[in-house]
C-alpha atoms as a PDB file:
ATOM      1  CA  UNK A   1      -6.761   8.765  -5.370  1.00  0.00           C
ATOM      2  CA  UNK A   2      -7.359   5.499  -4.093  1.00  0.00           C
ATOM      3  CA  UNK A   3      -9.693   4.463  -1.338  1.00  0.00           C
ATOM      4  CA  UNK A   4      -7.908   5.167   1.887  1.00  0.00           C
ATOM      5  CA  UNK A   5      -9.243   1.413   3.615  1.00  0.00           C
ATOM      6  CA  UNK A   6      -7.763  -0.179  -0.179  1.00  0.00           C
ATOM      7  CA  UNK A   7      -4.062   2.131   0.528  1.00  0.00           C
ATOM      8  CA  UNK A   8      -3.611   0.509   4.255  1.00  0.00           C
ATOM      9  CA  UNK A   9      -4.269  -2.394   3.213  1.00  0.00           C
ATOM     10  CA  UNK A  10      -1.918  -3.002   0.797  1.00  0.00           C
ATOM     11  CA  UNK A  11       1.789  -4.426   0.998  1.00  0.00           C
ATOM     12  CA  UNK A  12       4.866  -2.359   1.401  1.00  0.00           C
ATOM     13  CA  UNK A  13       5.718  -2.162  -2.091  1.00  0.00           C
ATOM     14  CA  UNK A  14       2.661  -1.969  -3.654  1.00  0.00           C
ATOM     15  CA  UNK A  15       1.630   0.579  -1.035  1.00  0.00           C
ATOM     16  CA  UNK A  16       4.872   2.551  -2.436  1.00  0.00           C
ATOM     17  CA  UNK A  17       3.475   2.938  -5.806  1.00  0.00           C
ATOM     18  CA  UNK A  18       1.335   5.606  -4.545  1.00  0.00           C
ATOM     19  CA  UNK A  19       4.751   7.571  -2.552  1.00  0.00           C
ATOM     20  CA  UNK A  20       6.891   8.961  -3.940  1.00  0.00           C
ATOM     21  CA  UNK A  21      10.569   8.351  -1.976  1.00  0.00           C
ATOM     22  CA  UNK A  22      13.301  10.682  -0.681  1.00  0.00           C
ATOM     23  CA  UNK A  23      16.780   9.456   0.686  1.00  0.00           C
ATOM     24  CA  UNK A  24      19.117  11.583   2.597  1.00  0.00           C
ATOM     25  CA  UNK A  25      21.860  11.535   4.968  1.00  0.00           C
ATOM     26  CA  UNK A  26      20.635  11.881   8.403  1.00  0.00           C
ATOM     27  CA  UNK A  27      22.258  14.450  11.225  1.00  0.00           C
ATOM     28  CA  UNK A  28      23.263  13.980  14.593  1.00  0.00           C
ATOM     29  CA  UNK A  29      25.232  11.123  16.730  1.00  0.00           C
ATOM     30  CA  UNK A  30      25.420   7.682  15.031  1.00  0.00           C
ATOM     31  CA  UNK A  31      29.392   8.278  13.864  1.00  0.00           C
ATOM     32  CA  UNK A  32      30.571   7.785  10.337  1.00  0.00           C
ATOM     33  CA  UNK A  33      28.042   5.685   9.111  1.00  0.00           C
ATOM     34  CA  UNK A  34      25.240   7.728   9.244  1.00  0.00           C
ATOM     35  CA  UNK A  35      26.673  10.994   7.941  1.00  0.00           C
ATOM     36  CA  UNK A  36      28.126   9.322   5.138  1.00  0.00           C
ATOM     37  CA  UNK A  37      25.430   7.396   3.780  1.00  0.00           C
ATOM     38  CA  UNK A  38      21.882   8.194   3.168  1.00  0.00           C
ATOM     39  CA  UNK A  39      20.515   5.868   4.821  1.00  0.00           C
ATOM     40  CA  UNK A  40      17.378   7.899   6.129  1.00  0.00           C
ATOM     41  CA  UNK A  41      14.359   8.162   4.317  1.00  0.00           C
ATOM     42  CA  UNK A  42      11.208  10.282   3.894  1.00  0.00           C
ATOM     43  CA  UNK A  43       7.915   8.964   2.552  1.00  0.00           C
ATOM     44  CA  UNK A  44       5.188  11.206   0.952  1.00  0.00           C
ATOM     45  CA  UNK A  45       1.839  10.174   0.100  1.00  0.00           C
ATOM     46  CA  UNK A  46       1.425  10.861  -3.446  1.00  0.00           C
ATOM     47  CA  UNK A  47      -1.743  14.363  -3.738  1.00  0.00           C
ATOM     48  CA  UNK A  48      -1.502  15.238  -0.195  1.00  0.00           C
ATOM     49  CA  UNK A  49       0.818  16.989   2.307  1.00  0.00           C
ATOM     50  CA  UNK A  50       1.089  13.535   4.547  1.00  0.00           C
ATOM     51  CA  UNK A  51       4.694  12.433   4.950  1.00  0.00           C
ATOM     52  CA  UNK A  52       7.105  10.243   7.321  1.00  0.00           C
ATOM     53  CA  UNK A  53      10.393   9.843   8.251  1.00  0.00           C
ATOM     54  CA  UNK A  54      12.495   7.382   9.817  1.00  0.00           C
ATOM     55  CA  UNK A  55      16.662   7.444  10.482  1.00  0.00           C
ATOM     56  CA  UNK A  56      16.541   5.196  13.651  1.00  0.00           C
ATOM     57  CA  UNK A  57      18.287   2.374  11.784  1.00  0.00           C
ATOM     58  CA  UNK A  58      21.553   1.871   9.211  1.00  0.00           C
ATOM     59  CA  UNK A  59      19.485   0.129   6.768  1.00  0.00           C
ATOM     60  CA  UNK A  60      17.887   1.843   4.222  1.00  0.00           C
ATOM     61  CA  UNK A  61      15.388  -0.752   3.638  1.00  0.00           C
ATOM     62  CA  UNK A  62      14.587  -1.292   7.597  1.00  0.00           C
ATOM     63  CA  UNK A  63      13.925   2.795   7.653  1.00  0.00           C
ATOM     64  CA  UNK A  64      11.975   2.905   4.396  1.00  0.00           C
ATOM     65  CA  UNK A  65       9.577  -0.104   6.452  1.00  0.00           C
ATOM     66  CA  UNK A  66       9.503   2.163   9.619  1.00  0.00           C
ATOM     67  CA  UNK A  67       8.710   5.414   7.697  1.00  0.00           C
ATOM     68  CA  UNK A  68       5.850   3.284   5.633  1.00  0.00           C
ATOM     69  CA  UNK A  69       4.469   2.334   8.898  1.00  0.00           C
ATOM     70  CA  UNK A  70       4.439   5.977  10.161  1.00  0.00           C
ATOM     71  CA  UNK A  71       2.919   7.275   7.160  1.00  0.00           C
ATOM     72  CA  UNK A  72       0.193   4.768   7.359  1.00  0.00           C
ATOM     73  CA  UNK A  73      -0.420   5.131  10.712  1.00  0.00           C
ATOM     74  CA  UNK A  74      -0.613   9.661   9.939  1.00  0.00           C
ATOM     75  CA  UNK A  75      -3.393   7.975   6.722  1.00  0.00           C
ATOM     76  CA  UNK A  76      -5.421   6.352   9.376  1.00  0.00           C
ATOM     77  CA  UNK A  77      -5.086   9.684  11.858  1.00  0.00           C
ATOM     78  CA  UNK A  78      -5.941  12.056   8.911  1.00  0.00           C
ATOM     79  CA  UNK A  79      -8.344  11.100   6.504  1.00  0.00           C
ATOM     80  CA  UNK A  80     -11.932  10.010   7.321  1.00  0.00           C
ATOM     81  CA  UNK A  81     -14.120   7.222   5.485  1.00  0.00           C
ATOM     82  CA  UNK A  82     -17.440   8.949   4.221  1.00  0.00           C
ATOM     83  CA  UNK A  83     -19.507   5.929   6.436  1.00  0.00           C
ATOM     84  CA  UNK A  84     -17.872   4.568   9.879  1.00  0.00           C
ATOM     85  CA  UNK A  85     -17.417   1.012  10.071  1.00  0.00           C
ATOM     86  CA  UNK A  86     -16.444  -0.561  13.117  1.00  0.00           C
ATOM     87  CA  UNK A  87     -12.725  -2.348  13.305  1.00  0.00           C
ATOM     88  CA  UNK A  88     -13.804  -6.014  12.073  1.00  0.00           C
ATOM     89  CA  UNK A  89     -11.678  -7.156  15.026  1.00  0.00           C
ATOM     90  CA  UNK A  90     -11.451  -5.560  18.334  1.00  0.00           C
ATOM     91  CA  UNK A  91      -8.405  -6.956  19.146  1.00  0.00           C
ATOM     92  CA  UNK A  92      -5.495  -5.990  17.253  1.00  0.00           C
ATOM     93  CA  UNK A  93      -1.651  -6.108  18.035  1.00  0.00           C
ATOM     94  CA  UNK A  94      -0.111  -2.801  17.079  1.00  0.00           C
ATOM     95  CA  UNK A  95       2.800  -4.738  14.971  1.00  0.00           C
ATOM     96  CA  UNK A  96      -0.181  -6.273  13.116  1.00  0.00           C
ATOM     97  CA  UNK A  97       0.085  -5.573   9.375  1.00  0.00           C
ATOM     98  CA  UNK A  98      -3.482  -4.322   9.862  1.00  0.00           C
ATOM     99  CA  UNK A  99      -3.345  -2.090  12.529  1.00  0.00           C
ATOM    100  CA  UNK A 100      -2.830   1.177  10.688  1.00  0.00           C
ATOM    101  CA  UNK A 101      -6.653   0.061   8.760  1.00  0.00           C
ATOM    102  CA  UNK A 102      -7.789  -0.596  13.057  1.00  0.00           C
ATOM    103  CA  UNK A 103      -6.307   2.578  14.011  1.00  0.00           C
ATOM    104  CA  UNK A 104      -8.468   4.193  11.118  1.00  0.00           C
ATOM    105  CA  UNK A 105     -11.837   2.382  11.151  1.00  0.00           C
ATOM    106  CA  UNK A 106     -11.475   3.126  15.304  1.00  0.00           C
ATOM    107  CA  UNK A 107     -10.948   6.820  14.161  1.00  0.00           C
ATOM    108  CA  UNK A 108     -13.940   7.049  12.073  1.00  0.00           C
ATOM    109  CA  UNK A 109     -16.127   5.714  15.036  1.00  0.00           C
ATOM    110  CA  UNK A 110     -14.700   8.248  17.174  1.00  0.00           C
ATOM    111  CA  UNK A 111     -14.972  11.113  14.233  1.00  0.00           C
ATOM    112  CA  UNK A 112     -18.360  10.030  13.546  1.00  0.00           C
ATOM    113  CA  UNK A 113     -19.546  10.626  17.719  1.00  0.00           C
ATOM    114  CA  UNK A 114     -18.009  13.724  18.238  1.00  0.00           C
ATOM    115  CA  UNK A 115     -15.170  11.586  20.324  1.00  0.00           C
ATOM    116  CA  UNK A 116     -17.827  10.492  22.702  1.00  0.00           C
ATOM    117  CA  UNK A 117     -15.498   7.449  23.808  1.00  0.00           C
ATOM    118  CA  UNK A 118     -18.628   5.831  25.877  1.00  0.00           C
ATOM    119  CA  UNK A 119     -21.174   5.784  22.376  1.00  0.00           C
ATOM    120  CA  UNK A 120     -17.986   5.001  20.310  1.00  0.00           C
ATOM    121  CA  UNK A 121     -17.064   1.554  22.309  1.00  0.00           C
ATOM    122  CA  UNK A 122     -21.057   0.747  22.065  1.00  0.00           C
ATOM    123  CA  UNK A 123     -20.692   0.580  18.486  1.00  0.00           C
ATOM    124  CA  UNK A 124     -17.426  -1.074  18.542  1.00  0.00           C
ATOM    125  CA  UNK A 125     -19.570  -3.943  21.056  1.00  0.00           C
ATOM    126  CA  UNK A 126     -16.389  -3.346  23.944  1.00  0.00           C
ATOM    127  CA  UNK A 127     -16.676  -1.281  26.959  1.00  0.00           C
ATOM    128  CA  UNK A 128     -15.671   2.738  27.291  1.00  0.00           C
ATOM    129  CA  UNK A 129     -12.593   2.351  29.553  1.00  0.00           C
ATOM    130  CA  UNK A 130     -11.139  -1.018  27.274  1.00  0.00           C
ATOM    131  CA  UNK A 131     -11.268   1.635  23.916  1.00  0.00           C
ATOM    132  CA  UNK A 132      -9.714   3.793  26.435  1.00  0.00           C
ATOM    133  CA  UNK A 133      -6.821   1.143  27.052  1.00  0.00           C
ATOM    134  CA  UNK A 134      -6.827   0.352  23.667  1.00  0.00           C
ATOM    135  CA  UNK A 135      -5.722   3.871  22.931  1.00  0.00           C
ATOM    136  CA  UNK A 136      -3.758   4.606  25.531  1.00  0.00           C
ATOM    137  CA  UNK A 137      -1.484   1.885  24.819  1.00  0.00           C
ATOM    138  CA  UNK A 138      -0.362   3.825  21.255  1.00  0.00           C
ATOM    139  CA  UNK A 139       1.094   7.079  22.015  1.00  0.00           C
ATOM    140  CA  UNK A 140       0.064   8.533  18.330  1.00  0.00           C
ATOM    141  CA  UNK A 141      -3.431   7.573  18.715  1.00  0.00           C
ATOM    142  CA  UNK A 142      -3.561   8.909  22.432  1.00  0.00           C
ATOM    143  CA  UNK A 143      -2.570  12.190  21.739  1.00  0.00           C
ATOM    144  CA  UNK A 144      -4.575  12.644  18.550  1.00  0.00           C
ATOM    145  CA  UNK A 145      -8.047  11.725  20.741  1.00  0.00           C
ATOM    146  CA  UNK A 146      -6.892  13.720  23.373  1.00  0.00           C
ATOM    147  CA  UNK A 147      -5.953  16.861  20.921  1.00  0.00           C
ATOM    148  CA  UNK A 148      -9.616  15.913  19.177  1.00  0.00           C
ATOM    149  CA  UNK A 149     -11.358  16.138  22.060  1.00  0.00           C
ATOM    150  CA  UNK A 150      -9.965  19.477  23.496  1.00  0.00           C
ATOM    151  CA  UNK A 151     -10.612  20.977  19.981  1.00  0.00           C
ATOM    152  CA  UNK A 152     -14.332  20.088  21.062  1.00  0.00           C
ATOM    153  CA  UNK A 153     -13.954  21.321  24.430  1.00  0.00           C
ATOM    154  CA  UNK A 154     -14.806  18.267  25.776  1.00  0.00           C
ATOM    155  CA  UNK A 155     -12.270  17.320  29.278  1.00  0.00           C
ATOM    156  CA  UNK A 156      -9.298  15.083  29.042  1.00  0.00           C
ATOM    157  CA  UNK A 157     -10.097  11.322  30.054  1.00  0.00           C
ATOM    158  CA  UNK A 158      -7.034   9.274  31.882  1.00  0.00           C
ATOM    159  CA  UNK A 159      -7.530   5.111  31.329  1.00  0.00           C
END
């Protein structure tokens, strides 16, 4: 399999090469459009059990973006680099193109110091409460540190 920093970096389609795609019709309100077409899409990461979803649109292509962007964003939750490297850029928009690779190399820190958040925003040269912020403002990655650290036993930390 390809290297997982190589995978969320790449573009959509090329990224795609490595899915494999499934297109359904989605349940539930939305009226005629949406249970007659299948419009909704599922994404699965080719030698692993990751996969995403999205129906929230009528556009086939606009869900097959949204459920790329999910799946990447599970890739960066999920799988671990064998050496931690510190996001290259601390500050990172989350519609950035690269902020699935942030959310990852941010992950590894954390991984790699037992979700210490105060040791893991040394390395990342910021302060503990602003990697705090930084997570709080992404629901996904939120809950995954918080879920991480009660695994560990450690307490849960508010921003």
């Amino acid at each position: 399999m390809i290297e997982r920093n190589i995978l969320l970096s790449l573009p959509e389609d090329e990224f795609l090469r490595h899915c494999t795609l499934e297109f359904f019709k989605a349940s539930g309100a939305g009226g005629q459009h949406r249970n007659k077409t299948s419009s909704a899409v599922r994404v699965l990461l080719n030698g692993t059990e990751l996969r995403a979803e999205d129906c929230s649109e009528r556009s086939q292509h606009r869900n097959r973006s949204n459920a790329v962007r999910k799946l990447k964003l599970l890739i960066a939750l999920n799988m671990r680099a064998s050496a931690p490297v510190p996001p290259e850029r601390i500050e990172c928009s989350m519609e950035a193109f690269d902020y699935p690779l942030f959310a990852a190399q941010l992950f590894d820190v954390l991984h790699a110091n037992a979700f210490d958040h105060k040791r893991s925003a040394e390395i990342c040269g910021i302060s503990g409460s602003k990697l705090l912020k930084k997570l709080f403002r992404d629901p996904l990655l939120y809950q995954e540190f918080c879920r991480q650290r009660a695994a560990l036993g450690l307490p849960k930390l508010n921003p």
